[in-house]
C-alpha atoms as a PDB file:
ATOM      1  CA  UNK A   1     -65.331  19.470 -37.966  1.00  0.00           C
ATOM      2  CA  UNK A   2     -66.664  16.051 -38.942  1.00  0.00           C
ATOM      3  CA  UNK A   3     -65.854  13.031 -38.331  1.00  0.00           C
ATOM      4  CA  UNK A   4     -63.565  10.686 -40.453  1.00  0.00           C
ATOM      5  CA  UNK A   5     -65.022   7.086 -40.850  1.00  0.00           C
ATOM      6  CA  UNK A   6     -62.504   5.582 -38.620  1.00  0.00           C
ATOM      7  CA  UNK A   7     -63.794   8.332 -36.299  1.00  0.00           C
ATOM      8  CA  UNK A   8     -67.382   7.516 -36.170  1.00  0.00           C
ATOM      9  CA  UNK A   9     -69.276   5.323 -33.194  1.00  0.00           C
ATOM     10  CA  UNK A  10     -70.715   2.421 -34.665  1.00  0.00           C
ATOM     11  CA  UNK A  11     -73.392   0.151 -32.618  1.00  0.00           C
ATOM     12  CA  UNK A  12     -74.716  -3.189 -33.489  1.00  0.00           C
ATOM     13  CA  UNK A  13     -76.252  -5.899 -31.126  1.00  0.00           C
ATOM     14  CA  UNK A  14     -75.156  -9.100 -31.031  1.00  0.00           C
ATOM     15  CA  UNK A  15     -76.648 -11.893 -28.940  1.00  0.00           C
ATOM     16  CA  UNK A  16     -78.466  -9.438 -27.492  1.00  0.00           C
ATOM     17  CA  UNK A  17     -75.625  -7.142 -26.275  1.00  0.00           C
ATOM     18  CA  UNK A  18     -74.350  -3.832 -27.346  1.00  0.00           C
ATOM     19  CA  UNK A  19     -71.459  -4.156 -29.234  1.00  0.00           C
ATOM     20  CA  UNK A  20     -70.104  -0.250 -29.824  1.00  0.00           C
ATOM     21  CA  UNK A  21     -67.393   0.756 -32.514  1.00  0.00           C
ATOM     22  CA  UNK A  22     -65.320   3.267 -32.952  1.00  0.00           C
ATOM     23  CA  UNK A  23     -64.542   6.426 -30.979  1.00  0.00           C
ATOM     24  CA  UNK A  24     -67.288   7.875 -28.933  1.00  0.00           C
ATOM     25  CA  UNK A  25     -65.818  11.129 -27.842  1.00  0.00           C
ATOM     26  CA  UNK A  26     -63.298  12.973 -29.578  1.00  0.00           C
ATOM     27  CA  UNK A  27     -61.290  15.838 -27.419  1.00  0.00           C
ATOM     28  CA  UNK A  28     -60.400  19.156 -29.679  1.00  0.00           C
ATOM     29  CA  UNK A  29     -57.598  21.921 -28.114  1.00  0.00           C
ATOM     30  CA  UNK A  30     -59.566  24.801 -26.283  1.00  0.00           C
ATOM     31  CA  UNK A  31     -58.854  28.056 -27.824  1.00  0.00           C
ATOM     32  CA  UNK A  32     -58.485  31.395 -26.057  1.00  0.00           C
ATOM     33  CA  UNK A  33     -61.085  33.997 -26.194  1.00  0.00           C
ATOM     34  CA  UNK A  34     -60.020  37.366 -25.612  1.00  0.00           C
ATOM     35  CA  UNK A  35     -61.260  40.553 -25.743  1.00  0.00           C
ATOM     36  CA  UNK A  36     -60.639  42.118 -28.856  1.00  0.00           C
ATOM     37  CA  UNK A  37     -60.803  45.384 -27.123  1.00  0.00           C
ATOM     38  CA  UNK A  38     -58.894  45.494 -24.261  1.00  0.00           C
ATOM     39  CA  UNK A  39     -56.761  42.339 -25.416  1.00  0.00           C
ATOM     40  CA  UNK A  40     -57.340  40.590 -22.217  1.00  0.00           C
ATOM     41  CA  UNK A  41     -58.399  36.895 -22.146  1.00  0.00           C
ATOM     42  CA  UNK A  42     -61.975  36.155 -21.239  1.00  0.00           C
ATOM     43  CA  UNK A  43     -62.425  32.297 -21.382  1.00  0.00           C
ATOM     44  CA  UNK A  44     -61.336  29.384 -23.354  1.00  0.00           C
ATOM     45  CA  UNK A  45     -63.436  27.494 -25.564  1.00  0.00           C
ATOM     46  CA  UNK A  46     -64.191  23.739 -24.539  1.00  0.00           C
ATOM     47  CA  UNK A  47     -65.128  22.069 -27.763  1.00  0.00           C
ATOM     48  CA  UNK A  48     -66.098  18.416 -27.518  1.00  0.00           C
ATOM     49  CA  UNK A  49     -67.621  15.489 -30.096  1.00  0.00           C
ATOM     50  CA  UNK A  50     -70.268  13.216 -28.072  1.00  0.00           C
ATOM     51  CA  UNK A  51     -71.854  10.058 -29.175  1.00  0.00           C
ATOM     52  CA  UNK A  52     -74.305   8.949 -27.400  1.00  0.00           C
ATOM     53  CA  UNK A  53     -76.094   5.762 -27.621  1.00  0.00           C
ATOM     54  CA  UNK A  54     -79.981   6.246 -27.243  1.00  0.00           C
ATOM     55  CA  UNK A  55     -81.878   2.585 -26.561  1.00  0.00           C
ATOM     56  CA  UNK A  56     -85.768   3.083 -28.498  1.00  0.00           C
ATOM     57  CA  UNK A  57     -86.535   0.084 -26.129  1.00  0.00           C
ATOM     58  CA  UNK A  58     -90.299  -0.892 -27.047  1.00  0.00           C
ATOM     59  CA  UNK A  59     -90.573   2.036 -29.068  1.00  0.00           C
ATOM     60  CA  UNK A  60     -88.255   0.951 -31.520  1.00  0.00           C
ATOM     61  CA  UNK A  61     -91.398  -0.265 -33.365  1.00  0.00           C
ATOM     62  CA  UNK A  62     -93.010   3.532 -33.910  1.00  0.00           C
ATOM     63  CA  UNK A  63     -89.660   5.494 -34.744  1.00  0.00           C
ATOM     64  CA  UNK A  64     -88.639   2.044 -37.607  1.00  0.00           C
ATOM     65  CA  UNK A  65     -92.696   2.979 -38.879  1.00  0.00           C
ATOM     66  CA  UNK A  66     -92.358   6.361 -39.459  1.00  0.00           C
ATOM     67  CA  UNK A  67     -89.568   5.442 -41.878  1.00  0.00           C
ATOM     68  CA  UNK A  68     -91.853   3.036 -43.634  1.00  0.00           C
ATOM     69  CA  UNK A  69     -94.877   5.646 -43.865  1.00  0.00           C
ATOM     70  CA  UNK A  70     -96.958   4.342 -41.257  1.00  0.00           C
ATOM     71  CA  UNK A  71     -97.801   6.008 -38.087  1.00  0.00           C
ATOM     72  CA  UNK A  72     -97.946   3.567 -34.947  1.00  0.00           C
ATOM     73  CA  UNK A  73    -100.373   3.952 -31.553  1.00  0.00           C
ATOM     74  CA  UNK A  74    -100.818   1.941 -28.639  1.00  0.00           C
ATOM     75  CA  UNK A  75    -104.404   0.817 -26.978  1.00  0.00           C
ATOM     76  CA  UNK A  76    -105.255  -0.607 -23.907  1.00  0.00           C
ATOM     77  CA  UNK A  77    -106.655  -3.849 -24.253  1.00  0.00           C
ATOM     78  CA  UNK A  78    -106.942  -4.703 -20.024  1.00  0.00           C
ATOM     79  CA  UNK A  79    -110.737  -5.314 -20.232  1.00  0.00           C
ATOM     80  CA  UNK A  80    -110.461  -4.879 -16.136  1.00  0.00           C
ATOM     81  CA  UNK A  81    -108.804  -1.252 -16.924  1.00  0.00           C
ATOM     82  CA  UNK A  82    -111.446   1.207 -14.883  1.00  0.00           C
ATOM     83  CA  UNK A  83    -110.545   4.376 -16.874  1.00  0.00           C
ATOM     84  CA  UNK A  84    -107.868   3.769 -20.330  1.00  0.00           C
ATOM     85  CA  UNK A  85    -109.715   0.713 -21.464  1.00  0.00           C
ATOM     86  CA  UNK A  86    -109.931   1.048 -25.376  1.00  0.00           C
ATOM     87  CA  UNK A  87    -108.089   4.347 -25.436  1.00  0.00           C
ATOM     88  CA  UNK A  88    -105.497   4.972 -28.173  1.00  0.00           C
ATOM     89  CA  UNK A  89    -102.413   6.526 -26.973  1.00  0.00           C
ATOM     90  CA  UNK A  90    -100.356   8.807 -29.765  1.00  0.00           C
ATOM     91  CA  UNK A  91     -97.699   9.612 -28.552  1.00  0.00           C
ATOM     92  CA  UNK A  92     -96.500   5.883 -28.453  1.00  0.00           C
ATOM     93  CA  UNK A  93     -97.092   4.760 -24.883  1.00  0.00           C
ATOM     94  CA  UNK A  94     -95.691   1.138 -23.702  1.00  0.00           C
ATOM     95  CA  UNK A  95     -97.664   0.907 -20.612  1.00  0.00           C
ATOM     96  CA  UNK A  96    -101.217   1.983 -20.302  1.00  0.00           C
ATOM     97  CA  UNK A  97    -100.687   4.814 -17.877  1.00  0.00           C
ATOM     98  CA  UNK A  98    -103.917   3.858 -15.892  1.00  0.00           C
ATOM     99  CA  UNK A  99    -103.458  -0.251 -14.886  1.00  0.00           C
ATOM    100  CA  UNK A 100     -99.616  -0.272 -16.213  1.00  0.00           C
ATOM    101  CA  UNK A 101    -100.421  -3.258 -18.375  1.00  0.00           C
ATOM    102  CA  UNK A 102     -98.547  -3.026 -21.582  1.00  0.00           C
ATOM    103  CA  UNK A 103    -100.352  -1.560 -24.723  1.00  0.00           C
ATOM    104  CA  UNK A 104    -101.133  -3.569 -28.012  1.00  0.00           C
ATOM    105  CA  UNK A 105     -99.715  -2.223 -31.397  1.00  0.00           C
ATOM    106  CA  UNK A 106    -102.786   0.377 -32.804  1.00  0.00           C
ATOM    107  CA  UNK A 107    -101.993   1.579 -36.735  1.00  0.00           C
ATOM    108  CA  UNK A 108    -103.341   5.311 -36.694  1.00  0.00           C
ATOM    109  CA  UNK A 109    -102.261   6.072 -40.028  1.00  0.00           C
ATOM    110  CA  UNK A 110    -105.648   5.932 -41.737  1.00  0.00           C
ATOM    111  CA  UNK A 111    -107.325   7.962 -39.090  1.00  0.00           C
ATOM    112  CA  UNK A 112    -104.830  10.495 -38.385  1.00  0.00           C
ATOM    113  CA  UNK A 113    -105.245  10.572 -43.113  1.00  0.00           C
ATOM    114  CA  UNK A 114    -108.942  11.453 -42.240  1.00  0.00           C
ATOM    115  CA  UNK A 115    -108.933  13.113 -38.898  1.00  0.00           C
ATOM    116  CA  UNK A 116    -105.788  14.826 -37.812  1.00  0.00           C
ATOM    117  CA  UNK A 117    -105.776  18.491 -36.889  1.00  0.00           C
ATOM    118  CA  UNK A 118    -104.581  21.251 -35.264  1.00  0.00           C
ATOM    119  CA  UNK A 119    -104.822  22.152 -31.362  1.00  0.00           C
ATOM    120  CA  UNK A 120    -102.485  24.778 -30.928  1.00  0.00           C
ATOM    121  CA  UNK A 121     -99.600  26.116 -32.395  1.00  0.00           C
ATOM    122  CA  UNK A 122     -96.365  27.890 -31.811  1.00  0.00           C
ATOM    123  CA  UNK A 123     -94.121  29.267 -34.553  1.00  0.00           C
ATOM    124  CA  UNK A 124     -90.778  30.006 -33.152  1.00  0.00           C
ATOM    125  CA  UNK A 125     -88.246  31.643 -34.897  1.00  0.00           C
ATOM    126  CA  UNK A 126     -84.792  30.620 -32.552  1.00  0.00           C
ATOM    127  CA  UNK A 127     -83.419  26.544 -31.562  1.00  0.00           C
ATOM    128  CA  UNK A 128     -81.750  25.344 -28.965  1.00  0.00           C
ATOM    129  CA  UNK A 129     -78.625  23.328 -30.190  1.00  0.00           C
ATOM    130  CA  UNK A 130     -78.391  20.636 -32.473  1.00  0.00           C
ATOM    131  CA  UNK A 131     -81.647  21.743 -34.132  1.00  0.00           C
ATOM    132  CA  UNK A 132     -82.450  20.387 -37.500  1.00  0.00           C
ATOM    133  CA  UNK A 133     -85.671  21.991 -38.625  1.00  0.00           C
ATOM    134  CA  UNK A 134     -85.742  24.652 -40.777  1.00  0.00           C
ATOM    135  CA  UNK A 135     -86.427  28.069 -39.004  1.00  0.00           C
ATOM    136  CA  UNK A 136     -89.459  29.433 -38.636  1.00  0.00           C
ATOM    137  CA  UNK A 137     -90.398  26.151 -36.694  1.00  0.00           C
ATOM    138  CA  UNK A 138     -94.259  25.846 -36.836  1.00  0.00           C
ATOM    139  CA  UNK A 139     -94.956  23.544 -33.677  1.00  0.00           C
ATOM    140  CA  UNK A 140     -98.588  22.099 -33.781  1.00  0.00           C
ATOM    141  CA  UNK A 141    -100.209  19.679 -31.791  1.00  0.00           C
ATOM    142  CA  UNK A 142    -102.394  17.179 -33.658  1.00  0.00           C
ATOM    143  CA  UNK A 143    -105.414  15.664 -32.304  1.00  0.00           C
ATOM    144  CA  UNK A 144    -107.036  12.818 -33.922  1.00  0.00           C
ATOM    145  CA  UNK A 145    -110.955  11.461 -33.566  1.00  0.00           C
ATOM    146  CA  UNK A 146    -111.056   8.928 -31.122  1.00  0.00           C
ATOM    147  CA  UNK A 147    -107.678   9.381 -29.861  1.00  0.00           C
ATOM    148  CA  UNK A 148    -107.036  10.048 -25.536  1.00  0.00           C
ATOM    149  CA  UNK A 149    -103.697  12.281 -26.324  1.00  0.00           C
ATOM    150  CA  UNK A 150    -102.413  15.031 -28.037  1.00  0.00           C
ATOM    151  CA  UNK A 151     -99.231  14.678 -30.180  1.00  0.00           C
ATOM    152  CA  UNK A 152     -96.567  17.445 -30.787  1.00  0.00           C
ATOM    153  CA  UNK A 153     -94.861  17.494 -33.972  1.00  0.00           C
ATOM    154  CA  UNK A 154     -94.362  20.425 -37.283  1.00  0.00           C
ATOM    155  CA  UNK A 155     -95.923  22.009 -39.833  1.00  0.00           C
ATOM    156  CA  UNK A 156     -93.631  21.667 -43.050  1.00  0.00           C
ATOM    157  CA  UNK A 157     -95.944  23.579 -45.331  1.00  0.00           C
ATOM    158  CA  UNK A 158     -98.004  26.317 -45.307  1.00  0.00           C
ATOM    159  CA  UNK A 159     -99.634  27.987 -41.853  1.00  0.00           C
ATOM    160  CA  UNK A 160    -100.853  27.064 -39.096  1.00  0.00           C
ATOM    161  CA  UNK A 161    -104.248  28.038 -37.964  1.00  0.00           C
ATOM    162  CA  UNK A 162    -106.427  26.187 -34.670  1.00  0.00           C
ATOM    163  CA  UNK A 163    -108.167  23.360 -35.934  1.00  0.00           C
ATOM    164  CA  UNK A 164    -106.782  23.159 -39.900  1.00  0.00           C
ATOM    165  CA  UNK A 165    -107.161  19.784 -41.289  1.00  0.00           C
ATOM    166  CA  UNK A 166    -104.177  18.474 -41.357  1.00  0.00           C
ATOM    167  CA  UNK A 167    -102.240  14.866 -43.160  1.00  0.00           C
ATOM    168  CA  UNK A 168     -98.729  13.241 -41.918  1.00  0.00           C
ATOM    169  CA  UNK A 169     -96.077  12.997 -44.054  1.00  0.00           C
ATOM    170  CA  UNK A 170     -93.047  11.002 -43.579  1.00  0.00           C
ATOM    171  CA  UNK A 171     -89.465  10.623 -44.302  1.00  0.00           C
ATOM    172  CA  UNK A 172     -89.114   7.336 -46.238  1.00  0.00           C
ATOM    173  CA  UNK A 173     -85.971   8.305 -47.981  1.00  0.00           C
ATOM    174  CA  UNK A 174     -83.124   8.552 -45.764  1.00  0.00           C
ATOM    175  CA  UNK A 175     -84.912   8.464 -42.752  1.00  0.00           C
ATOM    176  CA  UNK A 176     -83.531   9.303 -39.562  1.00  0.00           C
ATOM    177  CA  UNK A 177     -85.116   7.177 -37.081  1.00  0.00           C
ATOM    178  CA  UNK A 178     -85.853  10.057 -34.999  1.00  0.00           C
ATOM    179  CA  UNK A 179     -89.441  12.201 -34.304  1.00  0.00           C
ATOM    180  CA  UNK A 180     -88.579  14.708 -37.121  1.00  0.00           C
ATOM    181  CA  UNK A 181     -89.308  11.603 -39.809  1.00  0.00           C
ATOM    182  CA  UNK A 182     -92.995  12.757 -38.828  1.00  0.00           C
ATOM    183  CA  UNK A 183     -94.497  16.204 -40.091  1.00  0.00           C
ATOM    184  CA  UNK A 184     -97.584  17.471 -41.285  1.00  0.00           C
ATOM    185  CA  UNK A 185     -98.953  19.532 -43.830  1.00  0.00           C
ATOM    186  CA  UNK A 186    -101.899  21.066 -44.874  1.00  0.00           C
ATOM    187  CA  UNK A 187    -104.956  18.423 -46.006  1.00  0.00           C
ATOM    188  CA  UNK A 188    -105.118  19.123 -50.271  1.00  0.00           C
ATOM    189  CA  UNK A 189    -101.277  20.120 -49.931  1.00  0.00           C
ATOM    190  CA  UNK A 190     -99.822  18.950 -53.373  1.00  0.00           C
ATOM    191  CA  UNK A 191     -96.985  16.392 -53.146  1.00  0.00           C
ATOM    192  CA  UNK A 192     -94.827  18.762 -55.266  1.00  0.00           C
ATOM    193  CA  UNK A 193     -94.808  20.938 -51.498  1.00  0.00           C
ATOM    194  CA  UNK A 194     -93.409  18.136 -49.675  1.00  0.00           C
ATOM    195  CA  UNK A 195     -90.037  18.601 -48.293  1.00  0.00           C
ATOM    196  CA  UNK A 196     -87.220  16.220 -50.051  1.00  0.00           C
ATOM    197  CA  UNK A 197     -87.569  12.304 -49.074  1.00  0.00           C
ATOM    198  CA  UNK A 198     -91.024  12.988 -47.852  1.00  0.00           C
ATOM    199  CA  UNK A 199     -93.878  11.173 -48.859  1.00  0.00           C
ATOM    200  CA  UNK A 200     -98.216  11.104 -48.027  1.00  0.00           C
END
């Protein structure tokens, strides 16, 4: 059932603290389940309503720039770095994994416009819970040219196939804040294909 306003968990920072609002977790009655069979009971149900907070941390920065069309990296800039100096990390990394010196800001939306592709793929046609993607979900991981990592994220048009040029798209209306504001479509994909609030 959804929430009420008065019933929804609100967070905002102030002087640097969290400063929650509003009920967090909401307890429903457990029903019975029985057997319609036999009769007999065989469990109860044991619904719950969770908020969670989730702190972005330094990463705050790439989930606010998929919102705003723009897909952030990190590079390591530690000239003394023996084996990540110069590499791009996407995903997002903080800390260069290699010398653990934090990572400058690195915009790969321009490249991963010219470069991105597919690695691999998965198409799966079951979730777990709390999915939001649309079902068939075509996983790909995207490699870009002169990029260290691999990043997973979905196909929202079209099919996949190992090593299609691909172009992000992003969810600038309504965004979520969360990984899904990030998809990918086939390159020459018309924007009349995109899914609604997506843009190139």
């Amino acid at each position: 059932m959804p929430k009420t306003e008065n019933e929804k968990g609100y967070v905002n920072i102030v002087k640097g603290r969290y400063k929650p609002k509003g009920k967090f977790h909401i307890i429903e009655k457990n029903q019975p389940i029985f057997d319609k069979d036999t009769g007999k009971l065989a469990g109860v149900t044991n619904p719950r309503d969770m908020t969670y907070i989730h702190s972005y941390g330094g990463e705050a920065i790439f989930f606010e720039s998929l919102g705003k069309g723009k897909l952030i990296a990190t590079r390591c800039e530690n000239e003394k770095c023996e084996t990540a100096y110069k590499s791009i990390f996407m995903p997002f990394r903080i800390y260069c994994p290699d010398c653990l010196r934090k990572t400058n800001l690195y915009d790969l939306t321009e490249t991963a416009r010219k470069t991105a592709k597919i690695h691999s793929y998965i198409i799966t046609h079951r979730s777990g819970a709390f999915n939001m993607l649309n079902k068939p979900i075509k996983f790909i991981n995207v490699e870009f040219d002169g990029v260290c990592t691999i990043l997973m994220s979905y196909l929202s048009y079209g099919d996949p196939e190992i090593g299609m040029r691909v172009v992000p798209i992003f969810k600038t209306k309504d965004p979520t804040y969360t990984i899904i504001d990030l998809s990918f479509v086939p390159e020459g994909t018309p924007e009349s294909k995109l899914p609604e609030g997506f843009t190139f």
